[in-house]
C-alpha atoms as a PDB file:
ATOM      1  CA  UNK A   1     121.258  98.852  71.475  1.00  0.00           C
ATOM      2  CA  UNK A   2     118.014  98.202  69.608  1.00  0.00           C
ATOM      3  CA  UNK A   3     115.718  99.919  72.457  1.00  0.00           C
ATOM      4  CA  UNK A   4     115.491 103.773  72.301  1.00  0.00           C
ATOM      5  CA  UNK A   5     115.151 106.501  74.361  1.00  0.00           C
ATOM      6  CA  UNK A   6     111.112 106.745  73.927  1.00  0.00           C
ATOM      7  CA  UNK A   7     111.132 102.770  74.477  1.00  0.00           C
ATOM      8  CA  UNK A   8     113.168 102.555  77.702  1.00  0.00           C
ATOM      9  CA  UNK A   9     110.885 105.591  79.029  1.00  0.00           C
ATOM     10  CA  UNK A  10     107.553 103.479  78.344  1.00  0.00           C
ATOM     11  CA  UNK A  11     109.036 100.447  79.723  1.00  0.00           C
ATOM     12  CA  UNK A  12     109.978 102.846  83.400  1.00  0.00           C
ATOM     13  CA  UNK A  13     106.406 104.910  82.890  1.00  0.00           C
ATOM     14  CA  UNK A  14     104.676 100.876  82.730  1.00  0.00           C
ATOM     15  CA  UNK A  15     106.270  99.812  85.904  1.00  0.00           C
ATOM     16  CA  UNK A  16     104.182 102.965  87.769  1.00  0.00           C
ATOM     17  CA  UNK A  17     100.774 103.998  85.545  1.00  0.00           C
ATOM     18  CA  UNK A  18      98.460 105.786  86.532  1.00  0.00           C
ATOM     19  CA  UNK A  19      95.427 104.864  87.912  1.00  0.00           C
ATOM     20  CA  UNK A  20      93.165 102.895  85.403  1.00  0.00           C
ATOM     21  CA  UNK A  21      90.516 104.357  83.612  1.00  0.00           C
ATOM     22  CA  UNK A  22      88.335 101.681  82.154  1.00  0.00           C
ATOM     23  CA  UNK A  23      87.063  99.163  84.889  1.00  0.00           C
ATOM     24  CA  UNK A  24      84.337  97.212  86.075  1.00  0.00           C
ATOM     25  CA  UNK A  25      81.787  99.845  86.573  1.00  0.00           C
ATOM     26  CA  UNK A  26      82.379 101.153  82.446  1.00  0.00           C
ATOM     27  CA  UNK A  27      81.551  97.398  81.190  1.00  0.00           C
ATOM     28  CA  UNK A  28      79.088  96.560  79.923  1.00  0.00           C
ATOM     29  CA  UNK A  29      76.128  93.957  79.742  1.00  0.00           C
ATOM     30  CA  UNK A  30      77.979  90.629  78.762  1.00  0.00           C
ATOM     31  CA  UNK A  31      75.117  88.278  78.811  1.00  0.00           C
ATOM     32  CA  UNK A  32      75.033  86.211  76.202  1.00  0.00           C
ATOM     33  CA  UNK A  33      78.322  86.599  75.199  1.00  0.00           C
ATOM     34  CA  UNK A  34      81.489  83.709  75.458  1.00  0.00           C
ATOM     35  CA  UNK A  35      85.178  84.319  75.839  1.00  0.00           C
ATOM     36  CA  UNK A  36      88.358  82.496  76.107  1.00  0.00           C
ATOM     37  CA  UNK A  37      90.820  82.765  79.126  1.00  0.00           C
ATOM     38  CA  UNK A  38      94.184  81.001  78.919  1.00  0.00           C
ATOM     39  CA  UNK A  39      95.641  80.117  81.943  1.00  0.00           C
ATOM     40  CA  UNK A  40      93.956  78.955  85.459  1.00  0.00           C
ATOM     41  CA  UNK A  41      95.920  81.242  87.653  1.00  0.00           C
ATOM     42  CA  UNK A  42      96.420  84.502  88.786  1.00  0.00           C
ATOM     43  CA  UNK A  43      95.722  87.136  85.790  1.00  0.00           C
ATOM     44  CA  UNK A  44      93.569  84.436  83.562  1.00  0.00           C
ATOM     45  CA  UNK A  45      91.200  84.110  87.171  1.00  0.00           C
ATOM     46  CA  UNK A  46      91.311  88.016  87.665  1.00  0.00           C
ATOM     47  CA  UNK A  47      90.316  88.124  83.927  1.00  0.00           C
ATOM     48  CA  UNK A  48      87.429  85.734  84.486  1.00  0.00           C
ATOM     49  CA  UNK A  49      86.076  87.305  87.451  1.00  0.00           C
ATOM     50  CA  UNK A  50      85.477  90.645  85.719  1.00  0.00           C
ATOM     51  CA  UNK A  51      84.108  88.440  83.032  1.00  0.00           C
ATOM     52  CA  UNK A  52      81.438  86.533  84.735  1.00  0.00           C
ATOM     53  CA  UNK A  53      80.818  89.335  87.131  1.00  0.00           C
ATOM     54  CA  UNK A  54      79.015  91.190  83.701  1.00  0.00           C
ATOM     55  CA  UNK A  55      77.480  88.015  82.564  1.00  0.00           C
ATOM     56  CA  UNK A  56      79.483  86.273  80.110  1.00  0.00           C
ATOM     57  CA  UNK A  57      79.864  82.690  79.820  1.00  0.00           C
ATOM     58  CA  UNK A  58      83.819  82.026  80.384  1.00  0.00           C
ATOM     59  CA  UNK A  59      86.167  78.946  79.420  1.00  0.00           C
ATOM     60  CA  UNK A  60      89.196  78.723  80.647  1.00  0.00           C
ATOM     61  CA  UNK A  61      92.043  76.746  78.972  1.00  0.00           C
ATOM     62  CA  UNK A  62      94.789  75.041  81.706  1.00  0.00           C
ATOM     63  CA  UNK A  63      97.355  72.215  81.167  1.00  0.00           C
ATOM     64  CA  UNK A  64      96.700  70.835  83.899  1.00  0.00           C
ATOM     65  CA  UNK A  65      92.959  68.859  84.499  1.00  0.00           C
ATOM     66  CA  UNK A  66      92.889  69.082  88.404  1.00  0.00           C
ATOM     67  CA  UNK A  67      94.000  72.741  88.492  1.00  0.00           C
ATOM     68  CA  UNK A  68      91.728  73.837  86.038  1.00  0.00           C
ATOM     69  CA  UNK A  69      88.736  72.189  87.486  1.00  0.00           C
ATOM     70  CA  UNK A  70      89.721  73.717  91.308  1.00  0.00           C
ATOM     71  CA  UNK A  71      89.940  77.066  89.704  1.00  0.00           C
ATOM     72  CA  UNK A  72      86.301  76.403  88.364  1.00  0.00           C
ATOM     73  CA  UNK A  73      84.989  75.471  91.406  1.00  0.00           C
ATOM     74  CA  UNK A  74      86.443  77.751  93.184  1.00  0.00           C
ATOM     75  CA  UNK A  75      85.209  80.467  91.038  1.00  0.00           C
ATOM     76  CA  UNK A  76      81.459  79.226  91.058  1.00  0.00           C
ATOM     77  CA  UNK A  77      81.208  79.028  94.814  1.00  0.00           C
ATOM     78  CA  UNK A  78      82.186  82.904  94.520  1.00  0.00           C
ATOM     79  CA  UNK A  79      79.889  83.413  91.904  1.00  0.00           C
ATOM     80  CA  UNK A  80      76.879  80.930  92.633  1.00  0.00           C
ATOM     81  CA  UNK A  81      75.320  82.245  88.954  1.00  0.00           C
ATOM     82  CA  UNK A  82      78.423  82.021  86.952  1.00  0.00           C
ATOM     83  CA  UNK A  83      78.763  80.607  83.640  1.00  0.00           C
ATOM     84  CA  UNK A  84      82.174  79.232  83.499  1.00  0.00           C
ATOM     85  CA  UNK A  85      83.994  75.878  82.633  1.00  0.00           C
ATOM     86  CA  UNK A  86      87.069  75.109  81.397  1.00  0.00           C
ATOM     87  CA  UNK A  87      89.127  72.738  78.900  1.00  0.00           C
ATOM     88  CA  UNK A  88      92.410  71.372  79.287  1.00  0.00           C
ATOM     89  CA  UNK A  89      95.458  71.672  76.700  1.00  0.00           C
ATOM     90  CA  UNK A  90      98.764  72.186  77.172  1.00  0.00           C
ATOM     91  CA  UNK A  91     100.768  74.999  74.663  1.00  0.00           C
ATOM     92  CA  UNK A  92     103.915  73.449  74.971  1.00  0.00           C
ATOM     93  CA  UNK A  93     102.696  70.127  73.815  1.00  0.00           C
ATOM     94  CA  UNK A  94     101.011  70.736  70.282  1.00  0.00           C
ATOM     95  CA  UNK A  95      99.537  67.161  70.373  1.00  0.00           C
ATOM     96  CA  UNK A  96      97.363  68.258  73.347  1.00  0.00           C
ATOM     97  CA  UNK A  97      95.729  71.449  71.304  1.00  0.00           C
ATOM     98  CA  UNK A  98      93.613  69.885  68.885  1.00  0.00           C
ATOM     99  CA  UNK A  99      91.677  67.487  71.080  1.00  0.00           C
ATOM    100  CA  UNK A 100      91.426  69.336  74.342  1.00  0.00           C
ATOM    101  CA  UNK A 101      89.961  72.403  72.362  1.00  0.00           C
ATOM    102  CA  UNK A 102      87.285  70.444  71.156  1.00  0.00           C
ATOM    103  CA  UNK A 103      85.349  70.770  74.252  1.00  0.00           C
ATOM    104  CA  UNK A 104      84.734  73.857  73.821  1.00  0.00           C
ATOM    105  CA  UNK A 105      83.995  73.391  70.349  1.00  0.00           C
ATOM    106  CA  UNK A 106      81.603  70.559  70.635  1.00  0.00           C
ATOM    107  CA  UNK A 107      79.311  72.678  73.438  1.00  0.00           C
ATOM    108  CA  UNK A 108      79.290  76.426  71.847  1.00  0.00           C
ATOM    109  CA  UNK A 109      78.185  78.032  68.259  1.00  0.00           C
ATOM    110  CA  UNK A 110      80.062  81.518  69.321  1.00  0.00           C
ATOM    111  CA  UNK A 111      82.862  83.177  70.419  1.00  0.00           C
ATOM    112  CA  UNK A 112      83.011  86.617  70.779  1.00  0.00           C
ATOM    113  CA  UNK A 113      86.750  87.121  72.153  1.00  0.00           C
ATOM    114  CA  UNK A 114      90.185  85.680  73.409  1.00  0.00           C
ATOM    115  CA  UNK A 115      92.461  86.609  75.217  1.00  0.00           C
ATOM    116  CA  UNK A 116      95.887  84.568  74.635  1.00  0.00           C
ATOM    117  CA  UNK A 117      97.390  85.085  78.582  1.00  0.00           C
ATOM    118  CA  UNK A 118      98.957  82.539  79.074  1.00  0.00           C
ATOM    119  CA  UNK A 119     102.402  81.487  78.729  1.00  0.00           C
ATOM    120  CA  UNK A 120     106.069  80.599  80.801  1.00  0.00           C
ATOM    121  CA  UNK A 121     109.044  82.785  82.071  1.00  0.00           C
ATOM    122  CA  UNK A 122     111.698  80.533  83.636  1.00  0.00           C
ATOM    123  CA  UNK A 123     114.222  81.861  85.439  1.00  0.00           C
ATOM    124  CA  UNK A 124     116.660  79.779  83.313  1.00  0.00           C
ATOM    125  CA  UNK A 125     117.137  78.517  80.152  1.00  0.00           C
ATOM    126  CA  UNK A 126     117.564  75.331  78.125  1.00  0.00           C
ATOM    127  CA  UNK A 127     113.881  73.732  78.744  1.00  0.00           C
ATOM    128  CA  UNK A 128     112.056  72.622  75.896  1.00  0.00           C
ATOM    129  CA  UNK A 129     108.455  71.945  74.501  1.00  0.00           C
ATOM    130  CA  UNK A 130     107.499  68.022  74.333  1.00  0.00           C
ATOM    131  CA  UNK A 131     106.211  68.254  70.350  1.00  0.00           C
ATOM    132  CA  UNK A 132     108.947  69.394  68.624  1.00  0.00           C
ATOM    133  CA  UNK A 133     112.062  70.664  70.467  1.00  0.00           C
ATOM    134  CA  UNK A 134     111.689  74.108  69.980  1.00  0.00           C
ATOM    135  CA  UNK A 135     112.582  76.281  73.178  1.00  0.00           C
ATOM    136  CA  UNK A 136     110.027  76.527  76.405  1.00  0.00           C
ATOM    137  CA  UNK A 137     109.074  80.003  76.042  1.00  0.00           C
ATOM    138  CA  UNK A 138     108.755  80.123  72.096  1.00  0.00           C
ATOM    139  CA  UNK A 139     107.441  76.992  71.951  1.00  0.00           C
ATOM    140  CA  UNK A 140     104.806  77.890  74.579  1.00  0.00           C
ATOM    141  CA  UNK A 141     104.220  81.146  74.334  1.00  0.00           C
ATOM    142  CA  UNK A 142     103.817  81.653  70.573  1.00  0.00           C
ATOM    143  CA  UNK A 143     103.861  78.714  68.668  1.00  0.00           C
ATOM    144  CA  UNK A 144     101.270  77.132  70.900  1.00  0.00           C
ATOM    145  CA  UNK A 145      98.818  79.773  70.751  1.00  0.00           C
ATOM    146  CA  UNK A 146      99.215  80.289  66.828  1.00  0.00           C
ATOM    147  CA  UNK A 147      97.730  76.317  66.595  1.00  0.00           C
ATOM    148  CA  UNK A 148      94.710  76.965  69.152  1.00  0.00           C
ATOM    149  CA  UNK A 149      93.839  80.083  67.100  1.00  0.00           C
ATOM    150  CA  UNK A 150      93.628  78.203  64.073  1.00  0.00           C
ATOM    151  CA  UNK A 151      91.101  76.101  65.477  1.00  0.00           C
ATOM    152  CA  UNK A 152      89.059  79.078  66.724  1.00  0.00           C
ATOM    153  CA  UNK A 153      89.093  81.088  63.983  1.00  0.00           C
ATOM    154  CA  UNK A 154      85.801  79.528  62.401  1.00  0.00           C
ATOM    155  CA  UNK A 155      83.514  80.065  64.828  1.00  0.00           C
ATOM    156  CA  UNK A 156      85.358  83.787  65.695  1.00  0.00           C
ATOM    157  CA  UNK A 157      84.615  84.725  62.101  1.00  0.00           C
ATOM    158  CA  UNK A 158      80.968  83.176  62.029  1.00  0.00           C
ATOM    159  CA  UNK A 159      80.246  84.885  65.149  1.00  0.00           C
ATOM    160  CA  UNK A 160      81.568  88.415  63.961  1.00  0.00           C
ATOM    161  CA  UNK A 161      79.658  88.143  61.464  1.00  0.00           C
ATOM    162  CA  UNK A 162      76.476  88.701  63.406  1.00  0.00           C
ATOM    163  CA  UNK A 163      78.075  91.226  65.844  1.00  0.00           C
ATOM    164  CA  UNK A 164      78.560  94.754  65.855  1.00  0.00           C
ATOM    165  CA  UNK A 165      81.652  95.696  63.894  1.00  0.00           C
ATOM    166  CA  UNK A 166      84.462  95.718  66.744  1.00  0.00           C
ATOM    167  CA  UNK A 167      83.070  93.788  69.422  1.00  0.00           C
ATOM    168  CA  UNK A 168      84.430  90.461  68.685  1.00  0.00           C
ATOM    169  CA  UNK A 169      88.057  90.530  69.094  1.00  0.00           C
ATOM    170  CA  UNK A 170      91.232  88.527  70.096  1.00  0.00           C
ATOM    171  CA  UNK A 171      93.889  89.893  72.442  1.00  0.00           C
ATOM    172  CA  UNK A 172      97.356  88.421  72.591  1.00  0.00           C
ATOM    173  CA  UNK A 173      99.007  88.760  75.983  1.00  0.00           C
ATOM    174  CA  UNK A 174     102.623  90.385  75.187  1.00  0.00           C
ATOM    175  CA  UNK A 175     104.507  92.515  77.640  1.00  0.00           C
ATOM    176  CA  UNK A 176     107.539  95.815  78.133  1.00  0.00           C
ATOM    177  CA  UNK A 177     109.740  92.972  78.105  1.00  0.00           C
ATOM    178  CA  UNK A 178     109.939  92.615  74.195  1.00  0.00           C
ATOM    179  CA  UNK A 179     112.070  95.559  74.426  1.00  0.00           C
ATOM    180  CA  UNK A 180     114.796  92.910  75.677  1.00  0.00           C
ATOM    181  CA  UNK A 181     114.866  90.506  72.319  1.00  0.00           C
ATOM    182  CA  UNK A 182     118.489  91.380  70.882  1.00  0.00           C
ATOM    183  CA  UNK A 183     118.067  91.158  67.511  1.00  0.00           C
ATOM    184  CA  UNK A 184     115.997  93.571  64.483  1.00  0.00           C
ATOM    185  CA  UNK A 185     113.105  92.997  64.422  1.00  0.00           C
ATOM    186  CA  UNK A 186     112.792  91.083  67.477  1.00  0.00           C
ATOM    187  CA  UNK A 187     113.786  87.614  65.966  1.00  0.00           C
ATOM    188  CA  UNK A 188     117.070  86.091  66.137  1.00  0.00           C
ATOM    189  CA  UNK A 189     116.716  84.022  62.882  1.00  0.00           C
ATOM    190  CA  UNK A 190     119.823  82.686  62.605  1.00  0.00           C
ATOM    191  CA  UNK A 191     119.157  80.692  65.970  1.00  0.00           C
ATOM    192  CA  UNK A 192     116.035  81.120  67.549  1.00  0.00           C
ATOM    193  CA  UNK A 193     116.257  78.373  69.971  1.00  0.00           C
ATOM    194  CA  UNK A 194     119.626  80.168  70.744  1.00  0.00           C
ATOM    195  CA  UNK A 195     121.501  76.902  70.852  1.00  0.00           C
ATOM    196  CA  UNK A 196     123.945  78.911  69.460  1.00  0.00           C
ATOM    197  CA  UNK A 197     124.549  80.943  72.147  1.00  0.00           C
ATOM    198  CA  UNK A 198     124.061  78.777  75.486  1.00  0.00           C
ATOM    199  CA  UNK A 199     125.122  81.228  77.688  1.00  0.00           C
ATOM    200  CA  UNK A 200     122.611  84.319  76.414  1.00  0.00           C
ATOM    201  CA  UNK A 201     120.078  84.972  79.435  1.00  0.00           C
ATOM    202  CA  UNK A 202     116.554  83.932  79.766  1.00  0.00           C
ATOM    203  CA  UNK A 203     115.329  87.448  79.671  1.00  0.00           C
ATOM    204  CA  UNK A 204     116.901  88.192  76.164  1.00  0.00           C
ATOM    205  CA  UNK A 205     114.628  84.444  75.107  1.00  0.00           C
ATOM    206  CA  UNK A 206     111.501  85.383  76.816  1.00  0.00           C
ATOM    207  CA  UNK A 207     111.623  89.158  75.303  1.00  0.00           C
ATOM    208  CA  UNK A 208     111.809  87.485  72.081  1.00  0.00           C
ATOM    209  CA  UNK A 209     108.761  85.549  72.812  1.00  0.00           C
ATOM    210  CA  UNK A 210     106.902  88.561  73.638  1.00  0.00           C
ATOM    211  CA  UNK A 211     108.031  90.183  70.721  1.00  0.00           C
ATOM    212  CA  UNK A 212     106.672  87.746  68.578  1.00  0.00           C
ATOM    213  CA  UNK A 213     103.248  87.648  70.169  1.00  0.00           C
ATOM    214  CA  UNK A 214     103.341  91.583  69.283  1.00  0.00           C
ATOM    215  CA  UNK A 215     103.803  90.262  65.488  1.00  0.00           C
ATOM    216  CA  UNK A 216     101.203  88.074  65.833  1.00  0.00           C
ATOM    217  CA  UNK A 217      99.022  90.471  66.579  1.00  0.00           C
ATOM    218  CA  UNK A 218      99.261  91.780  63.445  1.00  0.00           C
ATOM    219  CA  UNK A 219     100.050  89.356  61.024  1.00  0.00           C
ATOM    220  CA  UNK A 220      96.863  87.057  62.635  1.00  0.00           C
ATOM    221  CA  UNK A 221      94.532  90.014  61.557  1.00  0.00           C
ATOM    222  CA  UNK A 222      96.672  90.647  57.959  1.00  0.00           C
ATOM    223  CA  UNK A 223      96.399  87.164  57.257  1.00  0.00           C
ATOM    224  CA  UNK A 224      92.560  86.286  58.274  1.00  0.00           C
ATOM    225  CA  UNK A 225      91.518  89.466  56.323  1.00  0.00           C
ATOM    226  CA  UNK A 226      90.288  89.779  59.856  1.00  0.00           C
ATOM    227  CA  UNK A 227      89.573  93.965  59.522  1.00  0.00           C
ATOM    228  CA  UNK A 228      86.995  93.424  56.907  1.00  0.00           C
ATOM    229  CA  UNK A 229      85.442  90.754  59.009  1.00  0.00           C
ATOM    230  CA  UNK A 230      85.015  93.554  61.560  1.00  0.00           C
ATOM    231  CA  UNK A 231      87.469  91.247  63.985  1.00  0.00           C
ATOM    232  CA  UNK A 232      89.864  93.331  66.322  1.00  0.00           C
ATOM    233  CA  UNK A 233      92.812  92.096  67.173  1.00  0.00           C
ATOM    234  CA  UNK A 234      95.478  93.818  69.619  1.00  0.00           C
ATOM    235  CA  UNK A 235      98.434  92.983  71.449  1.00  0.00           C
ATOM    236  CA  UNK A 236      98.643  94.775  75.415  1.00  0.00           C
ATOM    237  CA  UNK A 237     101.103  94.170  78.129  1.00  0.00           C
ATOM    238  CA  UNK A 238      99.175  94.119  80.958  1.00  0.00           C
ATOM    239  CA  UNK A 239     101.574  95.324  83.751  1.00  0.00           C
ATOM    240  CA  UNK A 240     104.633  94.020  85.926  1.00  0.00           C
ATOM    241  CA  UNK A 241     102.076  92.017  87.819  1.00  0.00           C
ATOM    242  CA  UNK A 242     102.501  89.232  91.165  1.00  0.00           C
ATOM    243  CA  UNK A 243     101.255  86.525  89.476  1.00  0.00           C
ATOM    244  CA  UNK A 244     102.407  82.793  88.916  1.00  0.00           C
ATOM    245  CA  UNK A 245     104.723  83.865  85.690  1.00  0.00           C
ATOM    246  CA  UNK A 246     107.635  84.080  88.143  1.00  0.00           C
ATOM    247  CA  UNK A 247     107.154  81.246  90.102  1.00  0.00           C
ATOM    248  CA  UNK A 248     110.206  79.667  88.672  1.00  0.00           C
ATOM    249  CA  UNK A 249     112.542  83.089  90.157  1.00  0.00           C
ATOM    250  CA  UNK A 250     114.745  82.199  92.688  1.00  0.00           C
ATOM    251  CA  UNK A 251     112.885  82.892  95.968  1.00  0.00           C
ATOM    252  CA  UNK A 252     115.349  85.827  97.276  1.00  0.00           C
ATOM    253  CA  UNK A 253     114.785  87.668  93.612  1.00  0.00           C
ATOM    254  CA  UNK A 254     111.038  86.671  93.553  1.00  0.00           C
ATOM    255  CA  UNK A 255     110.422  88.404  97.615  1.00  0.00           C
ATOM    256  CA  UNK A 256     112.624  91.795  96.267  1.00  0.00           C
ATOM    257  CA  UNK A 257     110.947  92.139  93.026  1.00  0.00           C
ATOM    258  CA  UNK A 258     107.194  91.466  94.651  1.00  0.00           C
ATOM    259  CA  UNK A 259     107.579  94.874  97.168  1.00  0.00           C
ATOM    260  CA  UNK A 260     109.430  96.812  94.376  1.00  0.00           C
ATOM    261  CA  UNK A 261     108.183  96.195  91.520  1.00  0.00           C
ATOM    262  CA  UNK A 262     105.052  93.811  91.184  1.00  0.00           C
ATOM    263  CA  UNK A 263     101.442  95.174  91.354  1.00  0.00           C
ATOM    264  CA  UNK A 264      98.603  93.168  92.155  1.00  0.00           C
ATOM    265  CA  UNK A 265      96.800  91.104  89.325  1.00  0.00           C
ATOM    266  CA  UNK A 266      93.455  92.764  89.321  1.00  0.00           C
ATOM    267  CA  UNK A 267      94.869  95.639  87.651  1.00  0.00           C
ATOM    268  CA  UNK A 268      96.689  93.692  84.820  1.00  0.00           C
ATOM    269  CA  UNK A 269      93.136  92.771  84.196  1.00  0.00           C
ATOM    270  CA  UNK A 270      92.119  96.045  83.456  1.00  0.00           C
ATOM    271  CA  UNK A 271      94.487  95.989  81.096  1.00  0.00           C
ATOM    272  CA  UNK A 272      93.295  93.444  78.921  1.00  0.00           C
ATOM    273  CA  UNK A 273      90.026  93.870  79.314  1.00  0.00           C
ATOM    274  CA  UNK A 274      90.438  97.352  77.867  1.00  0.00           C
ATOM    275  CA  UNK A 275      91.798  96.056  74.948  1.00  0.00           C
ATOM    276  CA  UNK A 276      89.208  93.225  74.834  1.00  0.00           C
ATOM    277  CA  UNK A 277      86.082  95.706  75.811  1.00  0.00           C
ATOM    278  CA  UNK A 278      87.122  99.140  75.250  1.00  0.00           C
ATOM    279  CA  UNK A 279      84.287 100.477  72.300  1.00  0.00           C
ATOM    280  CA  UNK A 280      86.755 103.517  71.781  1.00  0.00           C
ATOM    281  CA  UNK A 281      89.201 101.167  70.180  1.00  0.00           C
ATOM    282  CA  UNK A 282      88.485 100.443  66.698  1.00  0.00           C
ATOM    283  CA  UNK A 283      89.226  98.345  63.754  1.00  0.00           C
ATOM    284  CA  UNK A 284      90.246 101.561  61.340  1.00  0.00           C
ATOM    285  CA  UNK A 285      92.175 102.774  63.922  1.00  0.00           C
ATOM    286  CA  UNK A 286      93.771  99.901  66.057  1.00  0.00           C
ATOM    287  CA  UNK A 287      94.268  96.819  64.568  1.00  0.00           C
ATOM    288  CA  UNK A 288      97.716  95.475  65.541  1.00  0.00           C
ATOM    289  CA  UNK A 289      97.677  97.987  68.519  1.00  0.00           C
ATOM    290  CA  UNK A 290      99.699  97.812  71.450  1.00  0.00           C
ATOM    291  CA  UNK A 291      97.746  98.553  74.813  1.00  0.00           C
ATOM    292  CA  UNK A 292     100.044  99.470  78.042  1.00  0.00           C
ATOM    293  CA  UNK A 293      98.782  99.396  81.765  1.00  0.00           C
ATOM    294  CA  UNK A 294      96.201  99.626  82.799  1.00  0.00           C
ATOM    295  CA  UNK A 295      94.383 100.105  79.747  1.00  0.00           C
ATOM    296  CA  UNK A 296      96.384 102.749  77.026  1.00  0.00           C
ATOM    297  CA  UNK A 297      97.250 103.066  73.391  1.00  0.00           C
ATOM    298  CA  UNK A 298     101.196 102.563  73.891  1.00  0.00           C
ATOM    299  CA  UNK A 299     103.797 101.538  71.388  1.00  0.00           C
ATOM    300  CA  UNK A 300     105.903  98.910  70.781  1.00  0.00           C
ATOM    301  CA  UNK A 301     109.488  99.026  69.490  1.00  0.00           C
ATOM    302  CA  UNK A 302     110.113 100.479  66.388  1.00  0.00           C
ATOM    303  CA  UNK A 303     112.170  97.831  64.475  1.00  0.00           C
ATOM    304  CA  UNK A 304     109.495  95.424  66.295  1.00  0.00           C
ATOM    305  CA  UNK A 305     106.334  97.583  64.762  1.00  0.00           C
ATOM    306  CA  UNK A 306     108.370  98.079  61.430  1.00  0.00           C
ATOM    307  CA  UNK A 307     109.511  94.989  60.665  1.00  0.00           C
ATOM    308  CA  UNK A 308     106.111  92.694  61.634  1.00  0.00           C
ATOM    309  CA  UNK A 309     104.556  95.019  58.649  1.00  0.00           C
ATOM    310  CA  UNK A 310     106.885  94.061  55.959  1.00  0.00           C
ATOM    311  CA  UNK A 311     109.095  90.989  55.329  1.00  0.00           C
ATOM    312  CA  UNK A 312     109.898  89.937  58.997  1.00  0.00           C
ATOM    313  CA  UNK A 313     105.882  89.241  59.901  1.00  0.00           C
ATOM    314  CA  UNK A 314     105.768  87.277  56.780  1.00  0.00           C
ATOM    315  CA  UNK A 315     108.443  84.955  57.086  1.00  0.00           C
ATOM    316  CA  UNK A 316     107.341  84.731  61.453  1.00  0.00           C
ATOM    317  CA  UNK A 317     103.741  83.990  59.880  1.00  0.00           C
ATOM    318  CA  UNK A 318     105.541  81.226  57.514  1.00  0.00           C
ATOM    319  CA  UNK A 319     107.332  79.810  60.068  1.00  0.00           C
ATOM    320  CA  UNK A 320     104.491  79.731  62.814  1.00  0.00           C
ATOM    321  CA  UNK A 321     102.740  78.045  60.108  1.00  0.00           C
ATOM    322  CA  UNK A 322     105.266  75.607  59.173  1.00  0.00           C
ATOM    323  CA  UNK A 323     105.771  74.783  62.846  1.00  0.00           C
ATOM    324  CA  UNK A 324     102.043  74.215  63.354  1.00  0.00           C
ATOM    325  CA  UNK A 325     100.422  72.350  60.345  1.00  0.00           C
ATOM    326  CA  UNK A 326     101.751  68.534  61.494  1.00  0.00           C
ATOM    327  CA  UNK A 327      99.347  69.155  64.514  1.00  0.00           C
ATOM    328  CA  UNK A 328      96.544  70.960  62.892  1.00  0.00           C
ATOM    329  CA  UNK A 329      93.541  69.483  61.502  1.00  0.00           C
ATOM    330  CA  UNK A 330      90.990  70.934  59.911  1.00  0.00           C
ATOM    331  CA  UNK A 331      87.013  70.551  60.277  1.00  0.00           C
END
């Protein structure tokens, strides 16, 4: 068993935190300022709301053209002064990265944050991404998000390099379930699509996932030199929250688990707006950091946290790479 004690208690304290600490009425001024939201549903729209609600200009990033552009509308008629639009890509289809982010690229000259929130949980397994048959939830929820990065990292950098050391960071939407990947280090290198093992369980693939966007966390910032740019970078599980993530549940499981377990969205965007806003996080001190609900220094698992600061986040970062470059072209 590759959880421990102190990992199993986090993951039962996460499921009931305390009351959050850091909200709406401790942000502050964001005019001026331009973020990232992935997803156009339930957290990503919480996110946004808090966003524009301060003043900053938002994009959000959906797959999907009509539901992204219903989601904008939606949000200016709630608020009439709002700065927000949106671009459409899809993470499981690489092909789709590239052009749909330059939108966004073609209209702004900064970026001072984002956050990396979206991504899949089906309830089974099997499904794969359209660009190169890796598995849905890898596929989507990390090596997707390792190609749009690489097309925002110029402007993130340029832009840091005017800001205030800290301010401009990137936040990579992970979650307690990474305590579920069965393998050191979180990885299972000897089959990571798991064809392997067909009948393994979703949740064993999608904690996987999650532990690799806890890697990426780190390795992004190791890689980019991105401390000495004065870039933040931080992984946080924002909470066991009723959003869209487990729309693909089977209905019965989905109605339990909402009036056990789930808590409502707004507070998974404290979460990550802690980690995106927070000034008492710091570069010295929390680069690679792991933020719990609803906005806490937590940890992640120790063979996890070990292993992405020595061999294991090298080869991921090689790999991510490798998978990547065929869809990735530079300015």
């Amino acid at each position: 068993m590759l959880a421990k004690f102190a990992d199993i208690w986090q993951f039962m304290q996460n499921q009931w935190p305390s009351a959050p600490t850091y909200t709406e009425k401790d942000y502050p001024d964001l005019v001026g300022r331009v973020y990232i939201v992935t997803g156009a549903v339930g957290l990503a729209v919480e996110v946004t709301k808090l966003l524009i609600g301060r003043g900053a200009k938002v994009y959000i990033m959906g797959r999907n053209e009509q539901k992204a552009q219903a989601c904008v509308d939606k949000l200016r008629q709630e608020f009439p002064e709002a700065q927000v639009d949106f671009f459409t890509a899809d993470l499981g289809d690489l092909s789709t990265i590239g052009p749909g982010v330059q939108k966004f690229l073609s209209q702004e000259t900064e970026l001072h944050g984002v956050i990396h929130n979206a991504g899949v949980m089906p309830s089974n397994r099997g499904a794969r991404v359209k660009s190169n048959d890796l598995e849905l939830m890898v596929g989507t929820n990390n090596v997707g998000p390792h190609l749009l990065q690489k097309y925002l990292d110029g402007i993130l950098f340029r832009t840091a390099a005017k800001q205030p050391r800290g301010s401009v960071r990137v936040v990579w939407v992970t979650s307690c379930m990474h305590v579920a990947a069965n393998h050191e280090g979180g990885v299972n290198w000897d089959d990571i699509n798991y064809d392997k093992s067909p009948k393994t369980s979703a949740a064993v693939l999608y904690g996987q996932s999650k532990a690799i966007n806890i890697i990426q966390s780190y390795m992004w910032s190791k890689k980019n030199d991105a401390a000495e740019a004065g870039i933040l970078s931080l992984s946080v599980h924002p909470g066991s929250l009723d959003t869209e993530l487990t729309r693909d549940s089977p209905s019965i499981l989905r109605w339990i688990v909402r009036r056990v377990l789930l808590h409502p969205a707004k507070l998974g965007a404290y979460s990550e707006l802690f980690a995106l806003l927070n000034p008492t996080l710091t570069v010295e001190k929390n680069t690679g950091g792991y933020i719990i609900p609803w906005g806490k220094i937590g940890f992640a698992r120790q063979d996890v946290d070990t292993g992405m600061k020595g061999a294991n986040g090298e080869r991921l970062w090689s790999w991510l790479d490798d998978k990547v470059m065929p869809f990735y072209k530079s300015a």
